[in-house]
PDB file of N, CA and C in Angstrom:
ATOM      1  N   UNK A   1      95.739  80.691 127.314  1.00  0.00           N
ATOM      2  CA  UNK A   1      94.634  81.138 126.481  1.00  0.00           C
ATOM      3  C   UNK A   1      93.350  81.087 127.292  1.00  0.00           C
ATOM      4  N   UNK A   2      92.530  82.276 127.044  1.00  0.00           N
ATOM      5  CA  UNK A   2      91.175  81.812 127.654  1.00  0.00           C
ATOM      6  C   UNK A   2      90.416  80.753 127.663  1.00  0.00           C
ATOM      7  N   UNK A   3      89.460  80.085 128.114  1.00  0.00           N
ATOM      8  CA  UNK A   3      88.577  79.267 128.568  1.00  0.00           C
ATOM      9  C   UNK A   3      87.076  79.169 128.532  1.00  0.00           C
ATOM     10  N   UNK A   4      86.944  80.733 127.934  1.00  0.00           N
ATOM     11  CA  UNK A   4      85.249  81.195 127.891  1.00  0.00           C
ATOM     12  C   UNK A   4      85.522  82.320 126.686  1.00  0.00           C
ATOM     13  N   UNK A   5      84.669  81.834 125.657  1.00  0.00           N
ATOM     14  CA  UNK A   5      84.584  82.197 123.962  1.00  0.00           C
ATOM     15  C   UNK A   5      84.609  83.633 124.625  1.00  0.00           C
ATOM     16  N   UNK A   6      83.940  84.687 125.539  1.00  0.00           N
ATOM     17  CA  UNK A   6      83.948  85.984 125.116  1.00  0.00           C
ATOM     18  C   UNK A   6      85.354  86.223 125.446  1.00  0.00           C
ATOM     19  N   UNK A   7      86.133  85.689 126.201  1.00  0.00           N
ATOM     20  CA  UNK A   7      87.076  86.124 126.716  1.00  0.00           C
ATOM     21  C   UNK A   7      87.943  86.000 125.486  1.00  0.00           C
ATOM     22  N   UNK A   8      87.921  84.913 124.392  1.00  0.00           N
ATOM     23  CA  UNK A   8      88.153  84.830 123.434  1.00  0.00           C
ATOM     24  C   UNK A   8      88.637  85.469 122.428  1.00  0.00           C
ATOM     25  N   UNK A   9      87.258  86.068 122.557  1.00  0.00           N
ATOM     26  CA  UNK A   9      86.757  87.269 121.136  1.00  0.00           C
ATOM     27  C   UNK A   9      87.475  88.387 122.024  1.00  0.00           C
ATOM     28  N   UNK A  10      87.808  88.614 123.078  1.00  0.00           N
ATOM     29  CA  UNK A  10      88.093  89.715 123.501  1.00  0.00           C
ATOM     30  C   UNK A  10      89.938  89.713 123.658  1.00  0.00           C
ATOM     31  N   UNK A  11      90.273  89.000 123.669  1.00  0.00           N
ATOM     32  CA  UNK A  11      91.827  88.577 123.243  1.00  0.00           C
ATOM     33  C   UNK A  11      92.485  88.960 122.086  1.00  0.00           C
ATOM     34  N   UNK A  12      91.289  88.344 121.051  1.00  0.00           N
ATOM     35  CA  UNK A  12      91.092  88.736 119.780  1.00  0.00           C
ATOM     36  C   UNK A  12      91.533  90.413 119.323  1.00  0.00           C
ATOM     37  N   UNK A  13      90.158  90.928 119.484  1.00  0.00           N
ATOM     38  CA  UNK A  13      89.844  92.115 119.378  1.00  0.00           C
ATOM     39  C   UNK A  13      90.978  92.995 120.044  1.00  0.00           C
ATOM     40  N   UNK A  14      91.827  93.117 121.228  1.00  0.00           N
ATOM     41  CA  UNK A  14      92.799  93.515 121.798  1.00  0.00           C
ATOM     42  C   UNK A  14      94.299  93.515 121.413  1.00  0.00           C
ATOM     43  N   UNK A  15      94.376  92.283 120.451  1.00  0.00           N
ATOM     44  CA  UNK A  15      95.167  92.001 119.260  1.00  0.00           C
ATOM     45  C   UNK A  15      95.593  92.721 118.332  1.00  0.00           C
ATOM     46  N   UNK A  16      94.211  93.123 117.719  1.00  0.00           N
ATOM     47  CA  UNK A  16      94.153  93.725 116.590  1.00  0.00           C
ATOM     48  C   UNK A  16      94.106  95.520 117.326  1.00  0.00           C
ATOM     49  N   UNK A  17      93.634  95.759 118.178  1.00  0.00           N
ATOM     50  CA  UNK A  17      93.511  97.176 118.540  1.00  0.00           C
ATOM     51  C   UNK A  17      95.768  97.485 118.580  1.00  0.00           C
ATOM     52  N   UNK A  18      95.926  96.378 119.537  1.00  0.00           N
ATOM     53  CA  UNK A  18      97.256  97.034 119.704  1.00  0.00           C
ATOM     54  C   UNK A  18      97.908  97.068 118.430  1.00  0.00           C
ATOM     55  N   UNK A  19      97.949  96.192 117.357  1.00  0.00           N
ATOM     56  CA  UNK A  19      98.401  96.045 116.193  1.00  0.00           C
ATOM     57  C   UNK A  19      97.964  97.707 115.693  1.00  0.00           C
ATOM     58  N   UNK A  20      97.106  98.030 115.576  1.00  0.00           N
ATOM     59  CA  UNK A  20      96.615  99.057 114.521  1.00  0.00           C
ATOM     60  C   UNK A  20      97.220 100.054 115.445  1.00  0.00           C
ATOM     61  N   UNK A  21      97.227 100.662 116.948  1.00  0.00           N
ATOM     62  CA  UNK A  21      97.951 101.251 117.676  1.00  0.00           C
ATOM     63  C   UNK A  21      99.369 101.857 117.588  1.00  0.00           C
ATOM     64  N   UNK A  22     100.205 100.347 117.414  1.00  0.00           N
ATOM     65  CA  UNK A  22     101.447 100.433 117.311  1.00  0.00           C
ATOM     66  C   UNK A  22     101.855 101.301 115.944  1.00  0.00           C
ATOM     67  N   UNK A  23     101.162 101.057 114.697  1.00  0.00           N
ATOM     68  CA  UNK A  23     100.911 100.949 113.116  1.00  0.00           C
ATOM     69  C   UNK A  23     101.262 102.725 112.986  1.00  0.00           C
ATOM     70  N   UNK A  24     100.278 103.125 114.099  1.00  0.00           N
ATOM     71  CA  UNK A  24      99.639 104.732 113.908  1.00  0.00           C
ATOM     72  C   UNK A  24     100.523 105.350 114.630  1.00  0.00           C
ATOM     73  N   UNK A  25     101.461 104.765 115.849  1.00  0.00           N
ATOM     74  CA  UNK A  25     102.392 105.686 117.048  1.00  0.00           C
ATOM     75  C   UNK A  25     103.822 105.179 115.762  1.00  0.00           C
ATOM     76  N   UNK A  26     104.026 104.727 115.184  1.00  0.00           N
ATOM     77  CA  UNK A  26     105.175 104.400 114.335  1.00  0.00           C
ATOM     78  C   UNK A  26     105.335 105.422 113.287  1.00  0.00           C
ATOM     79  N   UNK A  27     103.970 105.876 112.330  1.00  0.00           N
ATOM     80  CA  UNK A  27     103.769 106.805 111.519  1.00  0.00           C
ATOM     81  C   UNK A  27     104.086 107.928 112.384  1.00  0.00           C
ATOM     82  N   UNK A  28     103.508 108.466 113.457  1.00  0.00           N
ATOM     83  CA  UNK A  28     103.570 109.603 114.102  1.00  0.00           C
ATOM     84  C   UNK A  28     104.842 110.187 114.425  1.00  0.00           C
ATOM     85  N   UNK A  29     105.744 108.627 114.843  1.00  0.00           N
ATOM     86  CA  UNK A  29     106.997 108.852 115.106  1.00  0.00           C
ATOM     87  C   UNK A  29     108.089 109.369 113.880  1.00  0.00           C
ATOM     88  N   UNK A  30     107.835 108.464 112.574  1.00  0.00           N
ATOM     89  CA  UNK A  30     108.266 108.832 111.704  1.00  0.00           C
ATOM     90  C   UNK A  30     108.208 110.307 111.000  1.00  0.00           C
ATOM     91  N   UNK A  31     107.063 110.792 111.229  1.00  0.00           N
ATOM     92  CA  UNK A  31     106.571 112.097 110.544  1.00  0.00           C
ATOM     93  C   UNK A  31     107.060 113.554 111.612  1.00  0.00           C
ATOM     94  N   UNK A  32     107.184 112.912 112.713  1.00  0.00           N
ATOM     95  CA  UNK A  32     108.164 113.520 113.893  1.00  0.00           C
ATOM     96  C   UNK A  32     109.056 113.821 113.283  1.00  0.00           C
ATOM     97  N   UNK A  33     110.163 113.026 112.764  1.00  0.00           N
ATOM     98  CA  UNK A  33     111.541 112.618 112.677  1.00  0.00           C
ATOM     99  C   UNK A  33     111.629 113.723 111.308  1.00  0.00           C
ATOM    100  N   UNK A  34     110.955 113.446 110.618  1.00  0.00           N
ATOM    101  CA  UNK A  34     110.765 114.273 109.515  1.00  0.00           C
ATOM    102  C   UNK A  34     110.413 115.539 109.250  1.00  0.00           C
ATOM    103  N   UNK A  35     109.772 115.926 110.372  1.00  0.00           N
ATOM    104  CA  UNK A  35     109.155 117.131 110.509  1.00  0.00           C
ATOM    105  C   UNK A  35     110.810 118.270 111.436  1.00  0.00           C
ATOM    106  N   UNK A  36     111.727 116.921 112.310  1.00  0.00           N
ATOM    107  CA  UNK A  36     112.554 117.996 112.689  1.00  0.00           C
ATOM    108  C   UNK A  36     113.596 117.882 111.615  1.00  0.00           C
ATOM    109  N   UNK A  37     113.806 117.190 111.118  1.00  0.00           N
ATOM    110  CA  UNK A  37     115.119 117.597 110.168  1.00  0.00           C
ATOM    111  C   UNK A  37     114.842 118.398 108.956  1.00  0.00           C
ATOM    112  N   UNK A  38     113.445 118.675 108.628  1.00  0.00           N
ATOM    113  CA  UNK A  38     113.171 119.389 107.557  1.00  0.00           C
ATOM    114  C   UNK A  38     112.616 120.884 107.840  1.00  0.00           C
ATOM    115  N   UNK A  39     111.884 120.685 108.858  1.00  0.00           N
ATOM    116  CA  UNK A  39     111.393 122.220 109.188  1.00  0.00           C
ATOM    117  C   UNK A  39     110.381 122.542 108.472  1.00  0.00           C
ATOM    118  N   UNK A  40     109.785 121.867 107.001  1.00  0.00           N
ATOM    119  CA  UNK A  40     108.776 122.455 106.479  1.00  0.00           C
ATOM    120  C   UNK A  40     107.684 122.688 106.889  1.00  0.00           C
ATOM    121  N   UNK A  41     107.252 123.624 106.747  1.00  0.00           N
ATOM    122  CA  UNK A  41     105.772 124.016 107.035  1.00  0.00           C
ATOM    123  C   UNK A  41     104.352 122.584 106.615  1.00  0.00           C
ATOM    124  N   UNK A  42     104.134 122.377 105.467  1.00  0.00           N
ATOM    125  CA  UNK A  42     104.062 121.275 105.313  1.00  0.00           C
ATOM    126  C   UNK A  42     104.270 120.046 106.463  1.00  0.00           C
ATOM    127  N   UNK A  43     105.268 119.498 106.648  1.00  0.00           N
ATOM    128  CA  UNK A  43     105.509 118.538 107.360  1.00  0.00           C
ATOM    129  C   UNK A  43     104.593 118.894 108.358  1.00  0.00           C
ATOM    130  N   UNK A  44     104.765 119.935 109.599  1.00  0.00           N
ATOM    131  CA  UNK A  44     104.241 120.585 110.405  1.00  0.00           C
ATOM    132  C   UNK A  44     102.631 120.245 110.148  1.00  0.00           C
ATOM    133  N   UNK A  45     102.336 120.649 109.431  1.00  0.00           N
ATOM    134  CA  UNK A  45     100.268 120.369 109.341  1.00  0.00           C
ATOM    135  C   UNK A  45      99.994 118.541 109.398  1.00  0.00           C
ATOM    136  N   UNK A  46     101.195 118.226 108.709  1.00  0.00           N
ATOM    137  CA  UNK A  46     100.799 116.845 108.455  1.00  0.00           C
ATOM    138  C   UNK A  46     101.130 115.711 110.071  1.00  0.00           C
ATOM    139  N   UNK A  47     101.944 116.842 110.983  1.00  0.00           N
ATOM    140  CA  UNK A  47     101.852 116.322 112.155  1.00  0.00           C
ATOM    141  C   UNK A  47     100.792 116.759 112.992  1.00  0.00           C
ATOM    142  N   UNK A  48     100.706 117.990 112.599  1.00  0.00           N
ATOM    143  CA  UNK A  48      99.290 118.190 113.446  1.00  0.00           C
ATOM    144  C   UNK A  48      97.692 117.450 113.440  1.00  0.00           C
ATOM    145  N   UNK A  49      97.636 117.031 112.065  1.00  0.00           N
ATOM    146  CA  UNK A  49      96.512 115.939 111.360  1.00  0.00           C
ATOM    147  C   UNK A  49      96.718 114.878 111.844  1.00  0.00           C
ATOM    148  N   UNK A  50      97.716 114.277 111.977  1.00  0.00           N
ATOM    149  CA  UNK A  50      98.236 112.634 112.240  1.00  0.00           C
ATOM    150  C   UNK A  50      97.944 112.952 113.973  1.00  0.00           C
ATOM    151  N   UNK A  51      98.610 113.842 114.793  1.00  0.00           N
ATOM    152  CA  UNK A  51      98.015 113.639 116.154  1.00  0.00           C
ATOM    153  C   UNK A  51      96.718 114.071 116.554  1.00  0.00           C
ATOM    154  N   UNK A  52      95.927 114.918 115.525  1.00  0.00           N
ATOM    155  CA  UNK A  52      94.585 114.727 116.324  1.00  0.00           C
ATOM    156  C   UNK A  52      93.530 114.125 116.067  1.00  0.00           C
ATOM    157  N   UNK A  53      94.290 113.512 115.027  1.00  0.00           N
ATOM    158  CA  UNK A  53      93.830 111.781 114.522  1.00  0.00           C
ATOM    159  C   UNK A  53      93.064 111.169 115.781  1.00  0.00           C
ATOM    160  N   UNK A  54      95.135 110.601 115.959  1.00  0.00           N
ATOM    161  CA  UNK A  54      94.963 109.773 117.229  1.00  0.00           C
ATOM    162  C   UNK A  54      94.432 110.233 118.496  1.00  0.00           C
ATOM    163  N   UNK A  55      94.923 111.489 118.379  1.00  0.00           N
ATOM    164  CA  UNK A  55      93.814 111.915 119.972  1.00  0.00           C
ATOM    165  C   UNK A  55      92.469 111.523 119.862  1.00  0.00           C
ATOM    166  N   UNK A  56      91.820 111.844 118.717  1.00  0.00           N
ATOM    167  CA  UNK A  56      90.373 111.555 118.578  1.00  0.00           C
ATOM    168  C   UNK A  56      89.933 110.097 118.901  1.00  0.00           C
ATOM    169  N   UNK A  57      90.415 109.293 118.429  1.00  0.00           N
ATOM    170  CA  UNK A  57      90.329 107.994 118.450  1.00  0.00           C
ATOM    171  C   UNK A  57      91.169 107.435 119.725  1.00  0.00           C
ATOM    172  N   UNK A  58      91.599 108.081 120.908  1.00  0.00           N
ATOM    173  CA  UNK A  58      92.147 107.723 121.637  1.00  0.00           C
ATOM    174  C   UNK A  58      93.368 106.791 121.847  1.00  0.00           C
ATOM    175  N   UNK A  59      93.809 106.955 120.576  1.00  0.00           N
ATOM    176  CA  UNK A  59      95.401 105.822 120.614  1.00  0.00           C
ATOM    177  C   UNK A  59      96.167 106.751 121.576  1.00  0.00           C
ATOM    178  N   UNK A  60      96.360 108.363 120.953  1.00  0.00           N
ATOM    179  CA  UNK A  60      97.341 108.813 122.295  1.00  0.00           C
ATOM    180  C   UNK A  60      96.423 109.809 122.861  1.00  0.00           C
ATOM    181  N   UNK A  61      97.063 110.216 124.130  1.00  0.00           N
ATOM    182  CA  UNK A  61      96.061 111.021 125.217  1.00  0.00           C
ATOM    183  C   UNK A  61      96.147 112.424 124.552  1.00  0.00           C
ATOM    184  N   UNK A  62      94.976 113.329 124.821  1.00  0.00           N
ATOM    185  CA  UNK A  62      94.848 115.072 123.900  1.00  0.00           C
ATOM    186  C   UNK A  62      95.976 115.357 124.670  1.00  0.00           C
ATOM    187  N   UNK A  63      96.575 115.700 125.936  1.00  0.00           N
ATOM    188  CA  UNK A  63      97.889 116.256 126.057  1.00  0.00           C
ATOM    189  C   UNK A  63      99.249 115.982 125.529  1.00  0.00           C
ATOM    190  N   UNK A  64      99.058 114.143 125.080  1.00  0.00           N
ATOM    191  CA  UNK A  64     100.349 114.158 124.176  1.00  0.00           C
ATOM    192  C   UNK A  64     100.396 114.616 122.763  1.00  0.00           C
ATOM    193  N   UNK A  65      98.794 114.661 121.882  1.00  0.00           N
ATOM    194  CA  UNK A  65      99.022 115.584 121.055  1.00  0.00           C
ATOM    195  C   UNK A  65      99.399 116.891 120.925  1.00  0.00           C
ATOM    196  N   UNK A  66      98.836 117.595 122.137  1.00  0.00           N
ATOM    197  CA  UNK A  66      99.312 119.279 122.408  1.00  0.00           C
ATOM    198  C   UNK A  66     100.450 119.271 122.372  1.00  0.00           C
ATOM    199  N   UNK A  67     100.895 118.737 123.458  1.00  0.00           N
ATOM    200  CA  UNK A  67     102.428 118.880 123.384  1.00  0.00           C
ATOM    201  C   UNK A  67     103.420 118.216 121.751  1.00  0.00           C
ATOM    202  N   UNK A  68     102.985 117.211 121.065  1.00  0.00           N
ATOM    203  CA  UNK A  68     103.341 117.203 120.063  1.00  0.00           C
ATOM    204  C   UNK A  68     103.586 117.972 118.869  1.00  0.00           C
ATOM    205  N   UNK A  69     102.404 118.694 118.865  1.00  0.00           N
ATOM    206  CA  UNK A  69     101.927 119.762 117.906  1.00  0.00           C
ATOM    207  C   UNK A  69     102.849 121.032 118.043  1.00  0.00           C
ATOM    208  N   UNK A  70     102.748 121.112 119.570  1.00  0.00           N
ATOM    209  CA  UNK A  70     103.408 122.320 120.258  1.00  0.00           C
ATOM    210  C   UNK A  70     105.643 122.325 120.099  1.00  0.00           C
ATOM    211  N   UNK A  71     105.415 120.851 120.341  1.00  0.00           N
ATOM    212  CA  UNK A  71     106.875 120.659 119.856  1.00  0.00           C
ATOM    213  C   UNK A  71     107.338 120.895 118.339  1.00  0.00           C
ATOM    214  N   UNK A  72     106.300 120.617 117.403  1.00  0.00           N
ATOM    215  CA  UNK A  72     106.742 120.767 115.914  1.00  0.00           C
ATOM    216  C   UNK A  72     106.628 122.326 115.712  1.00  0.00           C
ATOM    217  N   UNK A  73     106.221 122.943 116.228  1.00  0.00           N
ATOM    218  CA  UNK A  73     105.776 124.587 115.694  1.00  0.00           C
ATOM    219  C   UNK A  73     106.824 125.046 115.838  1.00  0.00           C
ATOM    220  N   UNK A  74     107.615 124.690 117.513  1.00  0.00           N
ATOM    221  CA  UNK A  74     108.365 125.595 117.907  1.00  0.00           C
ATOM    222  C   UNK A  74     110.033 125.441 116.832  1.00  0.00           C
ATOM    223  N   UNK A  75     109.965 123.690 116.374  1.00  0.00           N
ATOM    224  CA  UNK A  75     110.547 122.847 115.503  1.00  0.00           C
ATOM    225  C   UNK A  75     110.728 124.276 114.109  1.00  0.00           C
ATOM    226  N   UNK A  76     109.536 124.620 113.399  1.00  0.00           N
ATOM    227  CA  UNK A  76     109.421 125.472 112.275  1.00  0.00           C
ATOM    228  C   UNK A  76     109.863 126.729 112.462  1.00  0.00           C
ATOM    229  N   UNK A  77     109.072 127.548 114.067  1.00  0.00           N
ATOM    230  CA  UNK A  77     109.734 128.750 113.935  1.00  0.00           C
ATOM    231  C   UNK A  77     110.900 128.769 114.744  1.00  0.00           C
ATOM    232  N   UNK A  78     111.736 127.765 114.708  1.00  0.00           N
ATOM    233  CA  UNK A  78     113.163 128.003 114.884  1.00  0.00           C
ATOM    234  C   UNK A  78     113.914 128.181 113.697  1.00  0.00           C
ATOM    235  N   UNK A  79     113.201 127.120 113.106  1.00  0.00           N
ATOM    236  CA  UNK A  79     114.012 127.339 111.392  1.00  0.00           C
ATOM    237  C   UNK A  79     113.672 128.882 110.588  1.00  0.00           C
ATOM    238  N   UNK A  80     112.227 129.412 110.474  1.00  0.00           N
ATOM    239  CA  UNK A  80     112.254 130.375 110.475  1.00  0.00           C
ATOM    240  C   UNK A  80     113.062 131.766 110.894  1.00  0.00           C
ATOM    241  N   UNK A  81     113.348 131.910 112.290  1.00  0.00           N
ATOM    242  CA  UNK A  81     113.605 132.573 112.875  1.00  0.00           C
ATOM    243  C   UNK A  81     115.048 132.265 112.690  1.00  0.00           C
ATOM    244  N   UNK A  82     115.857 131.590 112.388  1.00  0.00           N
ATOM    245  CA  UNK A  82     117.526 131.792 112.008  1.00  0.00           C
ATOM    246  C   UNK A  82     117.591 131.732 110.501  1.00  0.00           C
ATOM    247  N   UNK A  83     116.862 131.546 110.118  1.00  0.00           N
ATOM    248  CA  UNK A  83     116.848 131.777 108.630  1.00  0.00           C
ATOM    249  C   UNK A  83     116.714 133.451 107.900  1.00  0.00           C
ATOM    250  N   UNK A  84     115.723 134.361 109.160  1.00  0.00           N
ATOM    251  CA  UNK A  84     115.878 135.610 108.978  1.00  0.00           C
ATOM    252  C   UNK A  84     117.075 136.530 109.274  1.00  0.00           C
TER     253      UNK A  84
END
């Protein structure tokens, strides 16, 4: 354990960042999972919201949202596209 209170508070605070981190890449993952076995359109927006969430707030980097986003679309118009 640290030895000097800021180092402290900053242990602290690093705690709670990864906690809330983990919280938000778990949802993302889940709504992933959901978004490929269902295909809905729906699902799809609600992954696109949830990653540029976190991009904004820097939990994940803007290229892993692109590519996230970019993975669910292609996720929908596959279902689309054999469905016609």
């Amino acid at each position: 354990m640290a030895n000097i209170k800021a180092n402290e508070k900053s242990y602290r605070q690093n705690q709670k960042a990864n906690l809330l981190t983990k919280g938000f890449k778990t949802s993302l993952k889940n709504q992933l999972k959901k978004t490929k076995a269902s295909k809905d359109k729906k699902d799809v927006e609600q992954v696109y919201s949830l990653a540029d969430k976190l991009a904004k707030n820097n939990r994940i980097s803007k290229n892993k949202a692109r590519r996230l986003k970019s993975r669910a679309a292609r996720w929908s118009n596959s279902a689309t596209a054999a469905s016609r």
